[in-house]
N, C-alpha and C. Protein backbone atom coordinates (compact mmCIF):
# COMPACT_ATOMS: atom_id res chain seq x y z
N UNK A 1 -18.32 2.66 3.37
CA UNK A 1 -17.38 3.77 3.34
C UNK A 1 -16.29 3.50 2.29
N UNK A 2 -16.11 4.42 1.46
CA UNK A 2 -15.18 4.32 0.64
C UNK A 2 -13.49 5.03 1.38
N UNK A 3 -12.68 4.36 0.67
CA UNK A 3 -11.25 4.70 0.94
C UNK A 3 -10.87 5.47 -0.21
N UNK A 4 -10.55 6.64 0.20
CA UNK A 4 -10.06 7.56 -0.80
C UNK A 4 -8.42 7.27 -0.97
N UNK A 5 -7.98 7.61 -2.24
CA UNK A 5 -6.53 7.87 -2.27
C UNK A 5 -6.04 9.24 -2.19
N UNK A 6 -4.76 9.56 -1.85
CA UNK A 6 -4.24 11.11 -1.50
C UNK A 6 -2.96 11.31 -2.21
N UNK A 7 -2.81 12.74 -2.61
CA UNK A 7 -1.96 12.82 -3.38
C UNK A 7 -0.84 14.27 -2.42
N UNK A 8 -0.55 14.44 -2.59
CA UNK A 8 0.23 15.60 -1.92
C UNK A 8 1.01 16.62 -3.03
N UNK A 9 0.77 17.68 -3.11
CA UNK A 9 0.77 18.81 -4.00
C UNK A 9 1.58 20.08 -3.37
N UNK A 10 2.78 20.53 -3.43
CA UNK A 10 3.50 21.74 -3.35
C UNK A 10 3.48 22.99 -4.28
N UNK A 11 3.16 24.09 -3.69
CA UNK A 11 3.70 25.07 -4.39
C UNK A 11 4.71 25.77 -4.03
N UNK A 12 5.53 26.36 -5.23
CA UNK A 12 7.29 26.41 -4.58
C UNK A 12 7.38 27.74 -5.19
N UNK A 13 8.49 29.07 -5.02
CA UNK A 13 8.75 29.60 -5.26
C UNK A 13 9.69 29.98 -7.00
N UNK A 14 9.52 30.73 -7.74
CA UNK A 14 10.43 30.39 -8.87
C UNK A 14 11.82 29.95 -8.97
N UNK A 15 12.40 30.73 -7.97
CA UNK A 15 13.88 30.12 -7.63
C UNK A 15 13.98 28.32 -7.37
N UNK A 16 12.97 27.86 -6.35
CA UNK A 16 12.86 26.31 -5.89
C UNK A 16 12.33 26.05 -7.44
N UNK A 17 11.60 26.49 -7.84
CA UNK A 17 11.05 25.60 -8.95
C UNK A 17 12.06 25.31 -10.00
N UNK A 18 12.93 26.36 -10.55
CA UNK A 18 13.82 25.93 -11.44
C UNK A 18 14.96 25.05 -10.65
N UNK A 19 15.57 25.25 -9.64
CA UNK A 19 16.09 24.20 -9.25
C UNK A 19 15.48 22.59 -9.14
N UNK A 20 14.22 22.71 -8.50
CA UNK A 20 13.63 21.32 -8.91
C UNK A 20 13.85 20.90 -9.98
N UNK A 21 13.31 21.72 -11.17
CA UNK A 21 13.44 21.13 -12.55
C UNK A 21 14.67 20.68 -12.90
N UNK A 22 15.73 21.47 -12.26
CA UNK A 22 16.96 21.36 -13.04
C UNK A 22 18.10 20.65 -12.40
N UNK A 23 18.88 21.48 -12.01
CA UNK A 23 20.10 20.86 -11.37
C UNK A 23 20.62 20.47 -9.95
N UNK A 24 19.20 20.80 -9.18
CA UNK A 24 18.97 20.24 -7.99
C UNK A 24 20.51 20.43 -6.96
N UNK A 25 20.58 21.83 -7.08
CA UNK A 25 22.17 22.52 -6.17
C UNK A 25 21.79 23.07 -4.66
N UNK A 26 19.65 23.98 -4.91
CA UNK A 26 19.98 24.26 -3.49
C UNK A 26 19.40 23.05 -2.39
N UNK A 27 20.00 23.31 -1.26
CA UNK A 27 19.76 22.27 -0.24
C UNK A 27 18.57 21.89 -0.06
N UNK A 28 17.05 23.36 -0.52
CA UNK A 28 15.99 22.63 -0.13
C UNK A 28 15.81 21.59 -1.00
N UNK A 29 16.24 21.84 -2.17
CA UNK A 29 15.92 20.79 -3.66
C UNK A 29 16.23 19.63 -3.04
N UNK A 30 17.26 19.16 -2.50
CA UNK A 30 18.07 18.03 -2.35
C UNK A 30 17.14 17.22 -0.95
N UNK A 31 16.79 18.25 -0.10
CA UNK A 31 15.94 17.63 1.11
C UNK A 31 15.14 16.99 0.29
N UNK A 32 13.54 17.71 -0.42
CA UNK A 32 12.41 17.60 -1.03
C UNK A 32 12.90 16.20 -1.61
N UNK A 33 13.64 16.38 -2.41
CA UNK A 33 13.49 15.20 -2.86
C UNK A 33 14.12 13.51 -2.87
N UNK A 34 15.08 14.12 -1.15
CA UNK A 34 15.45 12.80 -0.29
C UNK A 34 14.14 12.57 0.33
N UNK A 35 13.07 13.26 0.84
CA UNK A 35 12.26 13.04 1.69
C UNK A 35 11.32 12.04 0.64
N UNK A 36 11.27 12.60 -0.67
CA UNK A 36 10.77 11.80 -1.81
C UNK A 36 11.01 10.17 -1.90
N UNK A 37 12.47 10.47 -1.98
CA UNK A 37 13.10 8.79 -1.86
C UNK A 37 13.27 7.91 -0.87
N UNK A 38 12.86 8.66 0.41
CA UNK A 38 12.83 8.19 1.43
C UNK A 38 11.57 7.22 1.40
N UNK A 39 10.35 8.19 0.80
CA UNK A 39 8.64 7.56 0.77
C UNK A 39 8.66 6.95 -0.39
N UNK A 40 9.98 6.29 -1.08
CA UNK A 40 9.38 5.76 -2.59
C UNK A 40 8.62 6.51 -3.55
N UNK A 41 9.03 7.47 -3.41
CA UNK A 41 7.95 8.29 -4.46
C UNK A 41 8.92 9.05 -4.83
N UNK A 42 8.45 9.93 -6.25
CA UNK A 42 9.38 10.91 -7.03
C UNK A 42 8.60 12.26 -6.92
N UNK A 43 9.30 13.33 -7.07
CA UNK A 43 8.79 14.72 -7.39
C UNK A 43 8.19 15.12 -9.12
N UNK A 44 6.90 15.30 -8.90
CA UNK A 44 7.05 16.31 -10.85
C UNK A 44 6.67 17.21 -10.45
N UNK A 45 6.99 17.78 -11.78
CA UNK A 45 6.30 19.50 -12.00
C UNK A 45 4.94 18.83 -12.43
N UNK A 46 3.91 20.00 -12.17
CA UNK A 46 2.76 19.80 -13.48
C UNK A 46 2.79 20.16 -14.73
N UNK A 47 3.30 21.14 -14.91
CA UNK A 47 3.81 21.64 -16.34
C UNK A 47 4.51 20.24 -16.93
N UNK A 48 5.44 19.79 -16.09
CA UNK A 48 6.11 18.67 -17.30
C UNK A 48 5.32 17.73 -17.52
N UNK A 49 4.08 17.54 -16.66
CA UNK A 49 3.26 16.25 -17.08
C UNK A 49 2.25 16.74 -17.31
N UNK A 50 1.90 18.15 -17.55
CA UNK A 50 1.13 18.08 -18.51
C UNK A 50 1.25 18.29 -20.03
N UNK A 51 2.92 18.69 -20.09
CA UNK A 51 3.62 18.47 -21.70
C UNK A 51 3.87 17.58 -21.92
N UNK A 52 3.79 16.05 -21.29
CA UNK A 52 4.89 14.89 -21.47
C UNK A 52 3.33 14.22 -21.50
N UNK A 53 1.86 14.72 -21.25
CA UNK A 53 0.60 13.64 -21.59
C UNK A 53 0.34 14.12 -22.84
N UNK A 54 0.75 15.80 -23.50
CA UNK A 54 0.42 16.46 -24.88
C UNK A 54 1.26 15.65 -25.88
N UNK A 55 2.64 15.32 -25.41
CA UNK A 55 3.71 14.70 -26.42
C UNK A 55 2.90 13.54 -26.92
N UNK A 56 2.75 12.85 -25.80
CA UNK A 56 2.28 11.32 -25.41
C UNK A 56 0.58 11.24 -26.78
N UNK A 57 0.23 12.20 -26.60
CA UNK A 57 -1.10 12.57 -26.76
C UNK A 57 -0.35 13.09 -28.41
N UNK A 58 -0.05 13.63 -28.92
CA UNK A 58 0.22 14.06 -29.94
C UNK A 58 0.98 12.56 -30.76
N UNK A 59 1.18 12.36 -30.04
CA UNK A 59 2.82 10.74 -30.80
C UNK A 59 1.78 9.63 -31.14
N UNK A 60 0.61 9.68 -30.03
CA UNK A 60 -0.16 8.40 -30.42
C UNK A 60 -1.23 8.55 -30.71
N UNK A 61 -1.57 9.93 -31.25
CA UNK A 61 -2.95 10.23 -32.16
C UNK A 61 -4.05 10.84 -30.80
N UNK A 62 -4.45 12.12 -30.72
CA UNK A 62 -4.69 13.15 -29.36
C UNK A 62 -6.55 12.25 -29.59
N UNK A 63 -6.80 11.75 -30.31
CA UNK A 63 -8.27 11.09 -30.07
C UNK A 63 -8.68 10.35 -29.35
N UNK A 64 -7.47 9.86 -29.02
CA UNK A 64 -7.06 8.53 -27.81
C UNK A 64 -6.84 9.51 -26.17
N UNK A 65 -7.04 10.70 -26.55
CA UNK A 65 -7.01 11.53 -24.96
C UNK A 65 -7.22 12.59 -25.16
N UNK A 66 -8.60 11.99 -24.20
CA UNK A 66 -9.83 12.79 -23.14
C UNK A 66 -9.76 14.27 -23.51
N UNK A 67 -8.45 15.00 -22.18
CA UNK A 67 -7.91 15.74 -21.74
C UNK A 67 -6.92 16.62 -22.67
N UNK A 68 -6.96 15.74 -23.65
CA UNK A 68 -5.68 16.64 -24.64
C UNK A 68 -5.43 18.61 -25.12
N UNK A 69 -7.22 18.71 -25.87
CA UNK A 69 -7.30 19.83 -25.92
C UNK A 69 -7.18 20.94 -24.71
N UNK A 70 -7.72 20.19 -23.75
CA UNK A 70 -8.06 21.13 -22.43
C UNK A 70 -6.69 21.38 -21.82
N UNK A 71 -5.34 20.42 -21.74
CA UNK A 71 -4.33 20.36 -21.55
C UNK A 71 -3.49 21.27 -22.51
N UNK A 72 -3.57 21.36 -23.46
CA UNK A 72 -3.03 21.74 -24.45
C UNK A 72 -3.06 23.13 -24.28
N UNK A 73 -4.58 23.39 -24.22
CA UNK A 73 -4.57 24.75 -23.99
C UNK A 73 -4.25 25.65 -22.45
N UNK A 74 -3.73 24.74 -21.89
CA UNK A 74 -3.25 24.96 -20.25
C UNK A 74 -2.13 25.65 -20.51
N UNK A 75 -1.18 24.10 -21.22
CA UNK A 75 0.35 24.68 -20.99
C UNK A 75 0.99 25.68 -22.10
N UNK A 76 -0.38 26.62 -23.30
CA UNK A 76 0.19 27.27 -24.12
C UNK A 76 -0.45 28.78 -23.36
N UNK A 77 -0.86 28.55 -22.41
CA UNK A 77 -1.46 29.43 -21.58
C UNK A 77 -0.52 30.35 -20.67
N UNK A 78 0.44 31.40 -21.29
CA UNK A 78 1.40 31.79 -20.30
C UNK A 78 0.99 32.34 -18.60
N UNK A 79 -0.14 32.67 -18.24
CA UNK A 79 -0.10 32.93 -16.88
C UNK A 79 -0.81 31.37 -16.21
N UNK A 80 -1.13 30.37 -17.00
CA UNK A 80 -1.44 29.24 -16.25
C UNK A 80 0.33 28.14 -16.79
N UNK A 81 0.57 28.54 -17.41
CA UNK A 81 2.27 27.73 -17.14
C UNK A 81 2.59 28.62 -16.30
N UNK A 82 3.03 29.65 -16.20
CA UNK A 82 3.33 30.17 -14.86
C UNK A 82 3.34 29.45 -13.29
N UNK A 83 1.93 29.28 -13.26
CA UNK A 83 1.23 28.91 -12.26
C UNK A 83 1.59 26.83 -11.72
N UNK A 84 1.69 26.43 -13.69
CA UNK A 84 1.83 25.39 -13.18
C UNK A 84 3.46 24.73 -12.99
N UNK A 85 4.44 25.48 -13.49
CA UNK A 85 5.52 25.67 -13.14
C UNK A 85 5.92 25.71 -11.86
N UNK A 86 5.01 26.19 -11.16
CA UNK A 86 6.05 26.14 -9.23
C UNK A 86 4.70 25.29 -9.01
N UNK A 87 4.40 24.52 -9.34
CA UNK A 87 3.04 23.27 -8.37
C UNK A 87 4.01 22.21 -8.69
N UNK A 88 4.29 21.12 -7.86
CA UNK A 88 4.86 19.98 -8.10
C UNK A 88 3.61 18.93 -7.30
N UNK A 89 3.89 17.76 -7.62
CA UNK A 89 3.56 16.43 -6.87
C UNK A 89 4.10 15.09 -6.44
N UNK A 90 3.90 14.80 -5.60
CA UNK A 90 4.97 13.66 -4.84
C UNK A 90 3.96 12.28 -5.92
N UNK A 91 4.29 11.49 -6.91
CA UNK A 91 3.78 10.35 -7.22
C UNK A 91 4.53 9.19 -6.50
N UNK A 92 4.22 8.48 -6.18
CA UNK A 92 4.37 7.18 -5.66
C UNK A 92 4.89 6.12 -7.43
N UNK A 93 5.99 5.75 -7.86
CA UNK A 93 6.48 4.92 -8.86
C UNK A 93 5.86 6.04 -10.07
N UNK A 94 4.71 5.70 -10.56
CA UNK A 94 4.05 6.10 -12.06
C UNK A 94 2.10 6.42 -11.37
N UNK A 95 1.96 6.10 -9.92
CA UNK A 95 0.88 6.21 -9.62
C UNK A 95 0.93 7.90 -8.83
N UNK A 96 -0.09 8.34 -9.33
CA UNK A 96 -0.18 10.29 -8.67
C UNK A 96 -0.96 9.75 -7.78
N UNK A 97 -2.05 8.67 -7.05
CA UNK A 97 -2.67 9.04 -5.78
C UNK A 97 -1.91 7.75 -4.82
N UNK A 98 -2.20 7.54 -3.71
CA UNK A 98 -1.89 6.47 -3.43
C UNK A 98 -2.24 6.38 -1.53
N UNK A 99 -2.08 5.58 -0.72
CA UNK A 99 -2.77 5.36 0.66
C UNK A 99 -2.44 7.08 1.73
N UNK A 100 -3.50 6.97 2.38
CA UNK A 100 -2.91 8.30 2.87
C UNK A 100 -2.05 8.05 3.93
N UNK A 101 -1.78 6.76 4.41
CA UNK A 101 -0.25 7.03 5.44
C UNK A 101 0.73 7.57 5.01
N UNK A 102 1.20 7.19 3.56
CA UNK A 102 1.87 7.65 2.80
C UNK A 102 2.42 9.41 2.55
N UNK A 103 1.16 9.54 2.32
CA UNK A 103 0.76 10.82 2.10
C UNK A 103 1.06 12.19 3.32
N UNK A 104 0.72 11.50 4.72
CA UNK A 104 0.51 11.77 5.61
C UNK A 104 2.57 11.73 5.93
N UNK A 105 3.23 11.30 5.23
CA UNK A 105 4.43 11.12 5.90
C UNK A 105 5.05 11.92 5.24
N UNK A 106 4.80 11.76 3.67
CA UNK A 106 5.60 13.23 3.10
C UNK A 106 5.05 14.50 3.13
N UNK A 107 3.72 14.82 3.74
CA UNK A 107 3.35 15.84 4.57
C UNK A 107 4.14 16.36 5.53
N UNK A 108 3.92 15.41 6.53
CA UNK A 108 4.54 15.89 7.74
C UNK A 108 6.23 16.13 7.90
N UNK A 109 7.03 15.12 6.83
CA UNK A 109 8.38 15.62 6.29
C UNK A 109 8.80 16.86 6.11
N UNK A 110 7.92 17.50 4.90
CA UNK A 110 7.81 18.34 4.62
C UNK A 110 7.69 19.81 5.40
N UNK A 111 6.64 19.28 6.50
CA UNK A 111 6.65 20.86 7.22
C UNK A 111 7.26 20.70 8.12
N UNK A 112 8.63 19.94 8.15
CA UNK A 112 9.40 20.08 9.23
C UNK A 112 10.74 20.99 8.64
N UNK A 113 10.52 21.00 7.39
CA UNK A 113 11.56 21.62 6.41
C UNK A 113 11.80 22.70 6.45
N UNK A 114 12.98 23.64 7.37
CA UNK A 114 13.11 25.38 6.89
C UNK A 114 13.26 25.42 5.79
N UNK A 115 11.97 25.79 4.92
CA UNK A 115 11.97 26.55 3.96
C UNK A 115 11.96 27.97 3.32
N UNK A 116 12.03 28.65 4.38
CA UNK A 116 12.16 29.62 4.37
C UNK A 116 10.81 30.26 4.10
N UNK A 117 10.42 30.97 2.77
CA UNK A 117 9.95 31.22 1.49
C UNK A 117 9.47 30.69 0.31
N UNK A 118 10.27 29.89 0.20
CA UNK A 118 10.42 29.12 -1.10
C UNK A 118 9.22 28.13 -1.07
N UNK A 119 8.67 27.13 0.12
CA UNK A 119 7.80 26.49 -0.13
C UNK A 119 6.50 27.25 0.01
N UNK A 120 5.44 27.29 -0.66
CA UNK A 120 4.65 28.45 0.07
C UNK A 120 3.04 27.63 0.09
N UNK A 121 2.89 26.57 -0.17
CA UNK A 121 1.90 25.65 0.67
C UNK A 121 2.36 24.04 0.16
N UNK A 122 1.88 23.66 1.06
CA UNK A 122 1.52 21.81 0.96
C UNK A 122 0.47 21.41 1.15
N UNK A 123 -0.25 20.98 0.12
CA UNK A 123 -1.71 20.33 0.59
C UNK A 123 -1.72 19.11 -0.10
N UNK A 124 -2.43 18.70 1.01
CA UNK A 124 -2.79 16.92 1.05
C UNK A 124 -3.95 16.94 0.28
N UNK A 125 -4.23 16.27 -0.90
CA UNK A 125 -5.53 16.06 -1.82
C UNK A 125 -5.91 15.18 -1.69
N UNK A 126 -7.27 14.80 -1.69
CA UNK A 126 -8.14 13.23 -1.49
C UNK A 126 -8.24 13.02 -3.25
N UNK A 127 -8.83 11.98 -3.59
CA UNK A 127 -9.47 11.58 -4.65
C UNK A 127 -10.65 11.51 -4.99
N UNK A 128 -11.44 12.24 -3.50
CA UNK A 128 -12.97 12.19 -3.31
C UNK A 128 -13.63 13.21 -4.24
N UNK A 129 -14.41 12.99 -5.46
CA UNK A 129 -14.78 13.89 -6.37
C UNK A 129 -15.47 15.01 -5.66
N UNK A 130 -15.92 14.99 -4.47
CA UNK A 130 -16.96 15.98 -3.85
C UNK A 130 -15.69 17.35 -3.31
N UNK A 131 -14.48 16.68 -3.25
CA UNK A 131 -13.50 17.57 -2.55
C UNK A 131 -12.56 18.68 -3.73
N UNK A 132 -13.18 18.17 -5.12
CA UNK A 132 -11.87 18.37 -6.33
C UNK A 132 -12.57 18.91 -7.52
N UNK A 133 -12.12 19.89 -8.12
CA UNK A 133 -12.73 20.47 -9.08
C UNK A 133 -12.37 18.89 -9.76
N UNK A 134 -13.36 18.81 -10.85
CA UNK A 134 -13.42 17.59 -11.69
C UNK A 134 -13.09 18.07 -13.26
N UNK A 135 -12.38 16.84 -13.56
CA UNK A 135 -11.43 17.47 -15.14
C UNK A 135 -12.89 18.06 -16.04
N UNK A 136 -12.28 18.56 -17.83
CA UNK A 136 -13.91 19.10 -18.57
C UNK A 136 -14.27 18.29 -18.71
N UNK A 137 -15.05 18.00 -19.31
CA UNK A 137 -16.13 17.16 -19.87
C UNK A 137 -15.35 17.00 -21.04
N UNK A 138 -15.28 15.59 -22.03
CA UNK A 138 -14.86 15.84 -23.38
C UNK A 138 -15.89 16.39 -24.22
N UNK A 139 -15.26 17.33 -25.05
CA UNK A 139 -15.96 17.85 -26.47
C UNK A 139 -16.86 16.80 -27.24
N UNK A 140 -17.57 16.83 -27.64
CA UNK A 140 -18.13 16.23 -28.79
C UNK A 140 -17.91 16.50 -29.93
């Protein structure tokens, strides 16, 4: 039996989302991401990491990554930045999957949270390829 790793994935409302990103004033911002520091782990957007692997990917020559084009063409994609703009993820230090107790705690944090609106799902992700759309294929 294999041990999967789990990642935990929010989608937030536009109002929560720019506060996440930004200046972190309303109270849910400030919970989300005590509950964060509580589990050792930080909040991202996907949008910023998937501009901050294009930078990364552009600074050190995009041949060196996989994912670049397919990324690239994500975040110049206005109804998929949209989309990836209110998705955040709880990473653990610099690691996105990690044990599911973990996982299982800023879950359950989480839906203890009046959010009103603003949060509008939490799902717990495995690492099990059978469970996850799988990235493209690289180009040739």
């Amino acid at each position: 039996m294999t041990d999967w790793l789990y990642q935990i994935r929010i989608k937030v409302s536009d109002k929560l989302s720019e506060d996440l990103r930004g200046m972190h004033e309303l109270e849910l911002s400030q919970a989300i991401n005590r509950i964060a520091n509580e589990n050792g782990s930080r909040v991202v957007c996907t949008f910023d990491a998937f501009a901050e692997y294009c930078e990364e990917a552009e600074k050190n020559g995009i041949e060196h990554y996989e994912l670049y084009h397919w990324t690239k063409s994500t975040i110049e994609n206005p109804e998929k930045k949209s989309k990836h703009l209110k998705s955040f993820a709880f990473y653990e230090g610099d690691n996105q999957v990690y044990n599911k107790e973990l996982a299982v705690s800023i879950q359950q944090s989480l839906k203890r949270l009046d959010s009103g609106n603003d949060i509008l799902e939490i799902n717990l992700i495995d690492s099990n390829p059978a469970n996850n759309p799988q990235p493209p294929k690289p180009t040739t």
